[in-house]
Structures are given as C-alpha cells and as structure tokens.
PDB file of N, CA and C in Angstrom:
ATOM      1  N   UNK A   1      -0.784  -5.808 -13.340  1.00  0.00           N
ATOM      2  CA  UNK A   1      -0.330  -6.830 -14.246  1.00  0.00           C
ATOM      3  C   UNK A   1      -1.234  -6.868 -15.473  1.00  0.00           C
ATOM      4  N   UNK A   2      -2.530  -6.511 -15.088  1.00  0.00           N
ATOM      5  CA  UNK A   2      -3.217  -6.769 -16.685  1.00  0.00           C
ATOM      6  C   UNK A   2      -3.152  -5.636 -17.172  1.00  0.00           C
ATOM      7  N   UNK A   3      -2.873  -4.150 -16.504  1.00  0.00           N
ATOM      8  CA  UNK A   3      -2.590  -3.370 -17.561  1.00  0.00           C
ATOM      9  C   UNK A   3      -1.251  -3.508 -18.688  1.00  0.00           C
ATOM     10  N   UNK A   4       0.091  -4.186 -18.167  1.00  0.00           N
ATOM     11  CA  UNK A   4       0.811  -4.698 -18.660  1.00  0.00           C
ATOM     12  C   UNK A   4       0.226  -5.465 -19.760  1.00  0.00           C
ATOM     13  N   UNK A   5      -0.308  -6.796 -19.466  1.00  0.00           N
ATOM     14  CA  UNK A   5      -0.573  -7.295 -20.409  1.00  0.00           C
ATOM     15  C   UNK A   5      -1.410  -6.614 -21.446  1.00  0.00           C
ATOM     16  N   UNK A   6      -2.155  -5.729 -21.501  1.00  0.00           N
ATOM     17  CA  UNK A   6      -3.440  -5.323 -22.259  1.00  0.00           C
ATOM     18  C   UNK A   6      -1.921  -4.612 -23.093  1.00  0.00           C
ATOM     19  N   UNK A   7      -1.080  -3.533 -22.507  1.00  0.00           N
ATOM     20  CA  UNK A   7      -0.528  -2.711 -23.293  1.00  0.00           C
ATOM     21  C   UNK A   7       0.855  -4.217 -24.449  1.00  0.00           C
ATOM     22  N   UNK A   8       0.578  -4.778 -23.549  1.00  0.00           N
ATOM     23  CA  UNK A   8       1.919  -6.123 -24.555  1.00  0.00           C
ATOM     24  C   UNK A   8       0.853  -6.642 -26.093  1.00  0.00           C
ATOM     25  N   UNK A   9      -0.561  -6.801 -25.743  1.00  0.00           N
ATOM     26  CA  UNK A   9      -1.397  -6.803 -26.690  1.00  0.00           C
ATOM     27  C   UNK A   9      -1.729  -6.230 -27.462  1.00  0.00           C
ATOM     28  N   UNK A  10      -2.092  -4.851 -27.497  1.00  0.00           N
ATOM     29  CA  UNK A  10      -1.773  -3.394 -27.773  1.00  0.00           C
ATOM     30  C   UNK A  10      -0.627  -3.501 -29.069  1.00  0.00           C
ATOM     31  N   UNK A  11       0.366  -3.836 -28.833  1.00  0.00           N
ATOM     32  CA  UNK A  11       1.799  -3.545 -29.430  1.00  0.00           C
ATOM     33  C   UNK A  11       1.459  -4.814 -30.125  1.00  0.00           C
ATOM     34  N   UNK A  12       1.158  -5.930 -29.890  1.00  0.00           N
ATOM     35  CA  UNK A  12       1.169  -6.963 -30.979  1.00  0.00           C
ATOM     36  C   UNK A  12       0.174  -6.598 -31.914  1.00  0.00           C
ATOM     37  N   UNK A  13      -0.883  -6.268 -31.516  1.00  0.00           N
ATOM     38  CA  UNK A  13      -2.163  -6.166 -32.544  1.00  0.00           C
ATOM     39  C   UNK A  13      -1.416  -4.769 -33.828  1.00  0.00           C
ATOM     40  N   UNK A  14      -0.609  -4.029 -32.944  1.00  0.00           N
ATOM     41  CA  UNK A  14       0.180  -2.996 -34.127  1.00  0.00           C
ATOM     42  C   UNK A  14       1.333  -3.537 -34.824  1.00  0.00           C
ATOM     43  N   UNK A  15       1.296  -4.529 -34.518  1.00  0.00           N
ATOM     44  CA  UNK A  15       2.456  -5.684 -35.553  1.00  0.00           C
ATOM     45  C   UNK A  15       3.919  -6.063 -34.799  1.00  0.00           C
ATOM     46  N   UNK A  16       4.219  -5.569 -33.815  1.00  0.00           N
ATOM     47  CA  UNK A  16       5.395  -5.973 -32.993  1.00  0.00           C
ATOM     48  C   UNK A  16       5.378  -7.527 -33.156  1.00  0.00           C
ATOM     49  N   UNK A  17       7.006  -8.145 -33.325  1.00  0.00           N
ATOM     50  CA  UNK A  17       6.962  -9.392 -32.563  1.00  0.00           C
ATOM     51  C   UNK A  17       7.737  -9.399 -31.482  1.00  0.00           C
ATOM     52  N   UNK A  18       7.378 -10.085 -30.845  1.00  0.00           N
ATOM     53  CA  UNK A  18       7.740 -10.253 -29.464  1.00  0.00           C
ATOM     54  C   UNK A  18       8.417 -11.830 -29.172  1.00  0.00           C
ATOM     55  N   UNK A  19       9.669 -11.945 -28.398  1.00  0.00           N
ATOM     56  CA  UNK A  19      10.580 -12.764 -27.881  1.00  0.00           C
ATOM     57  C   UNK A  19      10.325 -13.363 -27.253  1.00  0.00           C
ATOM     58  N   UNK A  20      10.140 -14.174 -26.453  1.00  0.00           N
ATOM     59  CA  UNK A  20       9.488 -14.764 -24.522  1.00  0.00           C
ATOM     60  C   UNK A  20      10.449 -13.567 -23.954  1.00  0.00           C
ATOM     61  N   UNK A  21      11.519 -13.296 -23.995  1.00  0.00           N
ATOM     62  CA  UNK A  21      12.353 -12.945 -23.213  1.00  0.00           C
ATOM     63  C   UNK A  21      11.803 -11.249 -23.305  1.00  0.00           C
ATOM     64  N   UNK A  22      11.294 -10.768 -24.651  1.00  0.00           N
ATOM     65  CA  UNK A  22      10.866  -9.383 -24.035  1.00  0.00           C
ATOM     66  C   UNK A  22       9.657  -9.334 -23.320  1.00  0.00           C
ATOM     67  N   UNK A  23       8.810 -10.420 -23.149  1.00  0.00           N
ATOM     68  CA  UNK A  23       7.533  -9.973 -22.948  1.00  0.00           C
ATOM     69  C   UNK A  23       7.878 -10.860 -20.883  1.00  0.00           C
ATOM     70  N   UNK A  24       8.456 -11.616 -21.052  1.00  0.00           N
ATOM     71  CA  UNK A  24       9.117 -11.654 -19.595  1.00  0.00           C
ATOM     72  C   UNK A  24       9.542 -10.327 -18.988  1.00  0.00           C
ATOM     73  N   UNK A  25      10.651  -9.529 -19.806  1.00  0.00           N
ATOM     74  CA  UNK A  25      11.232  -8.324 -19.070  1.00  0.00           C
ATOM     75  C   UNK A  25      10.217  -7.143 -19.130  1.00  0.00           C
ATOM     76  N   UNK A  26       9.103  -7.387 -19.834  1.00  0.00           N
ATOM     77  CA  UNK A  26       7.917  -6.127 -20.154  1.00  0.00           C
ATOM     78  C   UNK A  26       7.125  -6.613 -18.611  1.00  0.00           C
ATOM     79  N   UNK A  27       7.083  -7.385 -18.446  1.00  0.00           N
ATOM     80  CA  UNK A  27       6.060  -7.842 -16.889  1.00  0.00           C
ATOM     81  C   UNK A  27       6.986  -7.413 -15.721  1.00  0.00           C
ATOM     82  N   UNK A  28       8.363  -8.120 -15.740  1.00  0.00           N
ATOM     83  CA  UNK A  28       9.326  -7.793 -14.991  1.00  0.00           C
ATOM     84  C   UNK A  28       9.033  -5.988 -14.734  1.00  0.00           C
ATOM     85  N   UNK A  29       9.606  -5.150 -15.707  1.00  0.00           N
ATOM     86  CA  UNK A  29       9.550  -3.754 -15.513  1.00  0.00           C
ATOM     87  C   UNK A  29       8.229  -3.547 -15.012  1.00  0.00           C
ATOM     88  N   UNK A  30       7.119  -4.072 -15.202  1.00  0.00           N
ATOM     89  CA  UNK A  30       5.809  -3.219 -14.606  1.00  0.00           C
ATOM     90  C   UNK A  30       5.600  -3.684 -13.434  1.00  0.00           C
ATOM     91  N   UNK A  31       6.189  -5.023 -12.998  1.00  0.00           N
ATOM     92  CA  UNK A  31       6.038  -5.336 -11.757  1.00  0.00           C
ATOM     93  C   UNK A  31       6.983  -4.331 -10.805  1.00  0.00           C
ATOM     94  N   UNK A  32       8.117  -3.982 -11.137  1.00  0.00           N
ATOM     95  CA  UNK A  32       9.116  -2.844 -10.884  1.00  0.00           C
ATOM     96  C   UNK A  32       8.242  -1.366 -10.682  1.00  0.00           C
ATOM     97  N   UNK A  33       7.726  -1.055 -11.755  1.00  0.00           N
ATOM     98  CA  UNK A  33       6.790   0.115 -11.295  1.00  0.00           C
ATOM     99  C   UNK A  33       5.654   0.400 -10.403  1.00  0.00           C
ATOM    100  N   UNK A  34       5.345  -0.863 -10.776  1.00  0.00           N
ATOM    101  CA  UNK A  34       4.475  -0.910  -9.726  1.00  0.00           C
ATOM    102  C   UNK A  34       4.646  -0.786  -8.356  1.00  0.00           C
ATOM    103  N   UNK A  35       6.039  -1.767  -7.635  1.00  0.00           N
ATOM    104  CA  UNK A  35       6.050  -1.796  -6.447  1.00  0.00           C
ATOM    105  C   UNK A  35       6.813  -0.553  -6.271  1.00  0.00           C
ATOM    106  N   UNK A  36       7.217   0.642  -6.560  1.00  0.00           N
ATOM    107  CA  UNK A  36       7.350   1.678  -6.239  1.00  0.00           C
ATOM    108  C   UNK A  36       6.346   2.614  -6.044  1.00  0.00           C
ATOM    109  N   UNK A  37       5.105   2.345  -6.959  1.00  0.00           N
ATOM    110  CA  UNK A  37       3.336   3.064  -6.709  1.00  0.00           C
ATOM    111  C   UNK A  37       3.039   2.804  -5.008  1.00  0.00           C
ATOM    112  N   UNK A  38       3.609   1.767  -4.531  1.00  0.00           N
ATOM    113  CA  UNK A  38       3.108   1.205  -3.084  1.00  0.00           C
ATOM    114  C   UNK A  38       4.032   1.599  -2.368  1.00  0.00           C
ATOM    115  N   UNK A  39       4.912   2.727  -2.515  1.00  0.00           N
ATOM    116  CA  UNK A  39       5.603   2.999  -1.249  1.00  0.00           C
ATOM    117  C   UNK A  39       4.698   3.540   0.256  1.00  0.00           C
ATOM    118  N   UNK A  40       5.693   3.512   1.067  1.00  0.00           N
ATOM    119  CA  UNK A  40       5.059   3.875   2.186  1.00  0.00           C
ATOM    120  C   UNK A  40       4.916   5.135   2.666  1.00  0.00           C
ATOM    121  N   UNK A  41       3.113   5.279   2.559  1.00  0.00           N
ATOM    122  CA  UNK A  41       3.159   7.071   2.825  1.00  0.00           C
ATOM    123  C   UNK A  41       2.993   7.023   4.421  1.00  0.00           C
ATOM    124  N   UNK A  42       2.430   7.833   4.880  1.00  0.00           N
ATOM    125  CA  UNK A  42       2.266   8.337   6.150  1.00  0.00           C
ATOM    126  C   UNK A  42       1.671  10.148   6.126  1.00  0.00           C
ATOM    127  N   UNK A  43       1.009  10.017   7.720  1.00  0.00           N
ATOM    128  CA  UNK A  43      -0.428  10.443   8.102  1.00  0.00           C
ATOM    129  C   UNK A  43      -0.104  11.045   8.963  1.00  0.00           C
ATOM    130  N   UNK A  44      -0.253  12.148   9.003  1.00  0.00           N
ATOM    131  CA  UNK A  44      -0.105  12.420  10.790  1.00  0.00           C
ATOM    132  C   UNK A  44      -0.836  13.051  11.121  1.00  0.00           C
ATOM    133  N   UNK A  45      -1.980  12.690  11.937  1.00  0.00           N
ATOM    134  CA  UNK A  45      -3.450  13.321  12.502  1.00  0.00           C
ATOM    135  C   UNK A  45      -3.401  14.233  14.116  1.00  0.00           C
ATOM    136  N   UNK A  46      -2.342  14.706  13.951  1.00  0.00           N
ATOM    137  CA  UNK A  46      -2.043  15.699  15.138  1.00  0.00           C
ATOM    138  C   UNK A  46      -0.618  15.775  15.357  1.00  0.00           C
ATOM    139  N   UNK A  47      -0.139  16.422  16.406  1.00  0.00           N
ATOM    140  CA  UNK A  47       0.911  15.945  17.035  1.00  0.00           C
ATOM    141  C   UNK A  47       0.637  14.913  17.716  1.00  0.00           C
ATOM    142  N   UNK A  48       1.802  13.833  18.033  1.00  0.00           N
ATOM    143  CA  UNK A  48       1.829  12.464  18.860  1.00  0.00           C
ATOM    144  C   UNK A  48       0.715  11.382  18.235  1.00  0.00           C
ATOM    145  N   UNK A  49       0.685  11.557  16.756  1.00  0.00           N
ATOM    146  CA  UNK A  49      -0.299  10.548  16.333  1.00  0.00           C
ATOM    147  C   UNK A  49      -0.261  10.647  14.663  1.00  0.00           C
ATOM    148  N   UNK A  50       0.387   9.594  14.329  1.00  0.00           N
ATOM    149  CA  UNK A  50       1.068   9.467  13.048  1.00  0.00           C
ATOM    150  C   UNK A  50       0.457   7.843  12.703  1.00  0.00           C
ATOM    151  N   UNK A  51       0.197   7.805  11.296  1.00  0.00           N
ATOM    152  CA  UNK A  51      -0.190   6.403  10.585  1.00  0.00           C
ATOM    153  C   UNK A  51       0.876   6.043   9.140  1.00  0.00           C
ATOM    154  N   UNK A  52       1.391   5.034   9.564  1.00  0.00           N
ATOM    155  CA  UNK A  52       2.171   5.015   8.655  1.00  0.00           C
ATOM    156  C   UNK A  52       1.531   3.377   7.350  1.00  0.00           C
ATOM    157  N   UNK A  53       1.507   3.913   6.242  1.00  0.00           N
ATOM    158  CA  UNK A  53       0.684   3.083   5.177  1.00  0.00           C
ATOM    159  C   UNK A  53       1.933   2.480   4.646  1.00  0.00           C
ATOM    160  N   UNK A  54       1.750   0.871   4.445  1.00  0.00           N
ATOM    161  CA  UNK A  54       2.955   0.389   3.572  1.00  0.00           C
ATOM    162  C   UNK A  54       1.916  -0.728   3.328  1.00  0.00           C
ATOM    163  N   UNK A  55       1.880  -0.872   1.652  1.00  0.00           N
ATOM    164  CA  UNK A  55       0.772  -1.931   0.931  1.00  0.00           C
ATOM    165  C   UNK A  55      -0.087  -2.269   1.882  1.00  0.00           C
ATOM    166  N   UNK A  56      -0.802  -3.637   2.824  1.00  0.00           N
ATOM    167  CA  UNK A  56      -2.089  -3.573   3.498  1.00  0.00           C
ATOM    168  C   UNK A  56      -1.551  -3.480   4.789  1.00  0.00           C
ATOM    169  N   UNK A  57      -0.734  -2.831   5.267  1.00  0.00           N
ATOM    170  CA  UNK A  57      -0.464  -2.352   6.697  1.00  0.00           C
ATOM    171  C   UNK A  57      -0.720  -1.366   6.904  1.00  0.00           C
ATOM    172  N   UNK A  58      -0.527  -1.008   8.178  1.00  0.00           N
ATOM    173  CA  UNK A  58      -0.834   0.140   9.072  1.00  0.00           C
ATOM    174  C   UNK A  58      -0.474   0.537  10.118  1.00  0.00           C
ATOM    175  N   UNK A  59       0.751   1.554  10.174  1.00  0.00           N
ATOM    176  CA  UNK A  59       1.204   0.947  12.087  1.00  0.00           C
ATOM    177  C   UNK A  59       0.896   2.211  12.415  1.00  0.00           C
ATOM    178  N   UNK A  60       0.171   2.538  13.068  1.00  0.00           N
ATOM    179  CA  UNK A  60      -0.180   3.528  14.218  1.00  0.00           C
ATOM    180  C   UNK A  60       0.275   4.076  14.735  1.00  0.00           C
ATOM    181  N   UNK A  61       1.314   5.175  15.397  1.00  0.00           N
ATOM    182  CA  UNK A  61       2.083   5.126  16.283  1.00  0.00           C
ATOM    183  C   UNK A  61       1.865   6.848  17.321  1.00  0.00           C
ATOM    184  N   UNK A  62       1.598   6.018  18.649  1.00  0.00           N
ATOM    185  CA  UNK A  62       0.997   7.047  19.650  1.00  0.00           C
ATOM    186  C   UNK A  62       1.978   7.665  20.474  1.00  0.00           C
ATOM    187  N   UNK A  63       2.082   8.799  20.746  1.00  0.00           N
ATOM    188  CA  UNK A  63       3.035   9.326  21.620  1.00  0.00           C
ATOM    189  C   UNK A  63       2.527   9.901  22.930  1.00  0.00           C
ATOM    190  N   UNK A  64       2.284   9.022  24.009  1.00  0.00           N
ATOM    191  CA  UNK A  64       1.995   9.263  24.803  1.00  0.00           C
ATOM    192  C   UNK A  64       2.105  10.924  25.913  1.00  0.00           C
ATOM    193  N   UNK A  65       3.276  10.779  25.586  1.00  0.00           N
ATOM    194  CA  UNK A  65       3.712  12.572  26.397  1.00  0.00           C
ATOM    195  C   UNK A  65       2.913  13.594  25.205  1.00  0.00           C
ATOM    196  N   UNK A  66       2.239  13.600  24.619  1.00  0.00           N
ATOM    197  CA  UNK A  66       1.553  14.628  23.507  1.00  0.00           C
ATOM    198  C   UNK A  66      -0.190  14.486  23.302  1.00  0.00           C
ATOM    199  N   UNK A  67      -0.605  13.198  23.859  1.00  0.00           N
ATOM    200  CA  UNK A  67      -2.026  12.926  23.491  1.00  0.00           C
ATOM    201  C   UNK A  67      -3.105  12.822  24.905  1.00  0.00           C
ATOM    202  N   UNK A  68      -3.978  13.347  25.181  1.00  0.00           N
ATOM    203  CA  UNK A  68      -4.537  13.075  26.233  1.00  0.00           C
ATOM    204  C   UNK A  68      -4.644  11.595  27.002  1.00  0.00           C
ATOM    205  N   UNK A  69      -4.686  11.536  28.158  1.00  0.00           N
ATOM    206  CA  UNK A  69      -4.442   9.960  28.198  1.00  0.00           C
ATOM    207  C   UNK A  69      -6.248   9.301  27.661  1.00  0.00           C
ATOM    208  N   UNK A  70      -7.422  10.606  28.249  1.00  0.00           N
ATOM    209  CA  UNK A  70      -8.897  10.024  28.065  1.00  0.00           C
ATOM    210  C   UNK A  70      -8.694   9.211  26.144  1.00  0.00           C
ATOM    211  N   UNK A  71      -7.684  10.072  25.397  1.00  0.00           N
ATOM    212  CA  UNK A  71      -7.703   9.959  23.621  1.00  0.00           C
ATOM    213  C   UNK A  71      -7.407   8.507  23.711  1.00  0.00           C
ATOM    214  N   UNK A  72      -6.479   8.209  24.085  1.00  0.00           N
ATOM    215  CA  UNK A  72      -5.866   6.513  24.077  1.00  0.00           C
ATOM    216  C   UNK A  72      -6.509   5.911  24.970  1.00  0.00           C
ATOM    217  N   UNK A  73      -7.364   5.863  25.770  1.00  0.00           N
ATOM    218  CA  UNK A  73      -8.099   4.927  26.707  1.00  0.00           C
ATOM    219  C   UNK A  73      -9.313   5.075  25.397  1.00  0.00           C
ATOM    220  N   UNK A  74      -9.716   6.118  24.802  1.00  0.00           N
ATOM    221  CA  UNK A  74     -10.734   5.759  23.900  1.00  0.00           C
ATOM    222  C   UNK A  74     -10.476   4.943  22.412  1.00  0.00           C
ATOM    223  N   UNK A  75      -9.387   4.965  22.415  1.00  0.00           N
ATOM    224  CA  UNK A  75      -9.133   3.878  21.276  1.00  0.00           C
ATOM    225  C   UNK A  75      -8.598   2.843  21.452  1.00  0.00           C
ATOM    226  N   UNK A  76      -8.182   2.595  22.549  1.00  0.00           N
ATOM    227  CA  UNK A  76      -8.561   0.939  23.489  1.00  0.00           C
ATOM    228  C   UNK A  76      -9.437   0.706  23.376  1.00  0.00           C
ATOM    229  N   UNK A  77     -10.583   1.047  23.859  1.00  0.00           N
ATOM    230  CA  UNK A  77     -11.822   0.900  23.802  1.00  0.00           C
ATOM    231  C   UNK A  77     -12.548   0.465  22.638  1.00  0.00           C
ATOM    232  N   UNK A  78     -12.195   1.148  21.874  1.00  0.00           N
ATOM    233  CA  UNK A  78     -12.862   0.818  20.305  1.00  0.00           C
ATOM    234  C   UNK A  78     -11.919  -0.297  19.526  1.00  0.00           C
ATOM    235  N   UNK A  79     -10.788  -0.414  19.717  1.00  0.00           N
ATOM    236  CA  UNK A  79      -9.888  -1.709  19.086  1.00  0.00           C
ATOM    237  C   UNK A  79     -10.780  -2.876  19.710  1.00  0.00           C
ATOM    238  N   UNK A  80     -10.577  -2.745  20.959  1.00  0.00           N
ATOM    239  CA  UNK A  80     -11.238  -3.987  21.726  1.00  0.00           C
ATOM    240  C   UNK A  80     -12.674  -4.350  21.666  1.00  0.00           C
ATOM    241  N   UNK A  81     -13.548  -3.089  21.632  1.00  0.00           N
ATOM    242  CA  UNK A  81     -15.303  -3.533  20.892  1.00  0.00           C
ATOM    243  C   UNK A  81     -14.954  -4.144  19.721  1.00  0.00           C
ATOM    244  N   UNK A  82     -14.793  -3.592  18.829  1.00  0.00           N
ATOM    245  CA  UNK A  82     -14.231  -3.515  17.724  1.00  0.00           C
ATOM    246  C   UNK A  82     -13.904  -4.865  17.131  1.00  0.00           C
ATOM    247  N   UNK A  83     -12.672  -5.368  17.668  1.00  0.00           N
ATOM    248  CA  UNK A  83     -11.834  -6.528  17.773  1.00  0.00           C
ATOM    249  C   UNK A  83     -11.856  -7.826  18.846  1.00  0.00           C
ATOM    250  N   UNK A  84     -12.667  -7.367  19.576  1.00  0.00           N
ATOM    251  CA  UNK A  84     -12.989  -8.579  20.670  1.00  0.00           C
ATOM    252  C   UNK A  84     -13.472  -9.662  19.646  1.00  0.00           C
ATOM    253  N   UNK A  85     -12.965 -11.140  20.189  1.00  0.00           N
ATOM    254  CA  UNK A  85     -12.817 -12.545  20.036  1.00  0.00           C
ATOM    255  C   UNK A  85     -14.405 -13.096  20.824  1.00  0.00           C
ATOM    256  N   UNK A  86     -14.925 -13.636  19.314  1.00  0.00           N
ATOM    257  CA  UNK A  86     -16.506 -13.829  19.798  1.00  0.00           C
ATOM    258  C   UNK A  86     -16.316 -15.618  19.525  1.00  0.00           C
TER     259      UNK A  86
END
C-alpha cells in the first residue's frame, strides 16, 4: 500500500491531478496486485511430504504409506516440545 501511495505522489509532484475516485481505483488496483503476489505456492520436501504456503499459513501434509513411521513420530515430537502449553 505505501508503495502505491509513494507512486500516487510521484505522479502528483509531476503535475497530475487527481479525482478521489482515481486515486480510490489506483489503491483498489494495487490492492488487486498485490493479492495475486500472495498466491499459494507449495513445497514438496520428498515424496509423501508436501507444504503448502497461502499468505501466513501453512498446511503440511504427510502421507503416511511413503514416510517412515520413526520420520512422523519425530515431528510429533518436536511440534509438541516445541508447542507444549506452559
């Protein structure tokens, strides 16, 4: 958003005038670009072990018939050190 704004400033300081209504649809469009920059990528750190990224998420997803079972008892392990309720 503030690169938006810096570039709406930009254009005034070069003499543009500006409407409410364009400088509404100038935020509008970058908010538009923006949320397409945040699509959802994804990871896949082996077979049977894929991370899928969407803005501050993260879903994990384990495939048991493909990963050792010792691999997923060890990242139980570490969620729960990790994440245990003190």
């Amino acid at each position: 958003m503030l690169d938006a704004a810096q570039q709406l400033l930009r254009m005034k300081k070069q003499g543009e005038k500006f409407e409410p209504m364009r400088i509404i649809q100038a935020l509008q469009d970058f908010i538009k670009t923006n949320a397409k920059d945040t699509q959802k990528t994804e990871k896949a750190y082996g077979e049977g072990v894929v991370a899928k990224y969407n803005g501050n998420y993260v879903t994990l997803k384990f495939d048991n018939r493909k990963i050792p079972s010792s691999l997923m008892k060890k990242i139980e392990a570490l969620l729960e050190s990790e994440l245990e309720k003190k």
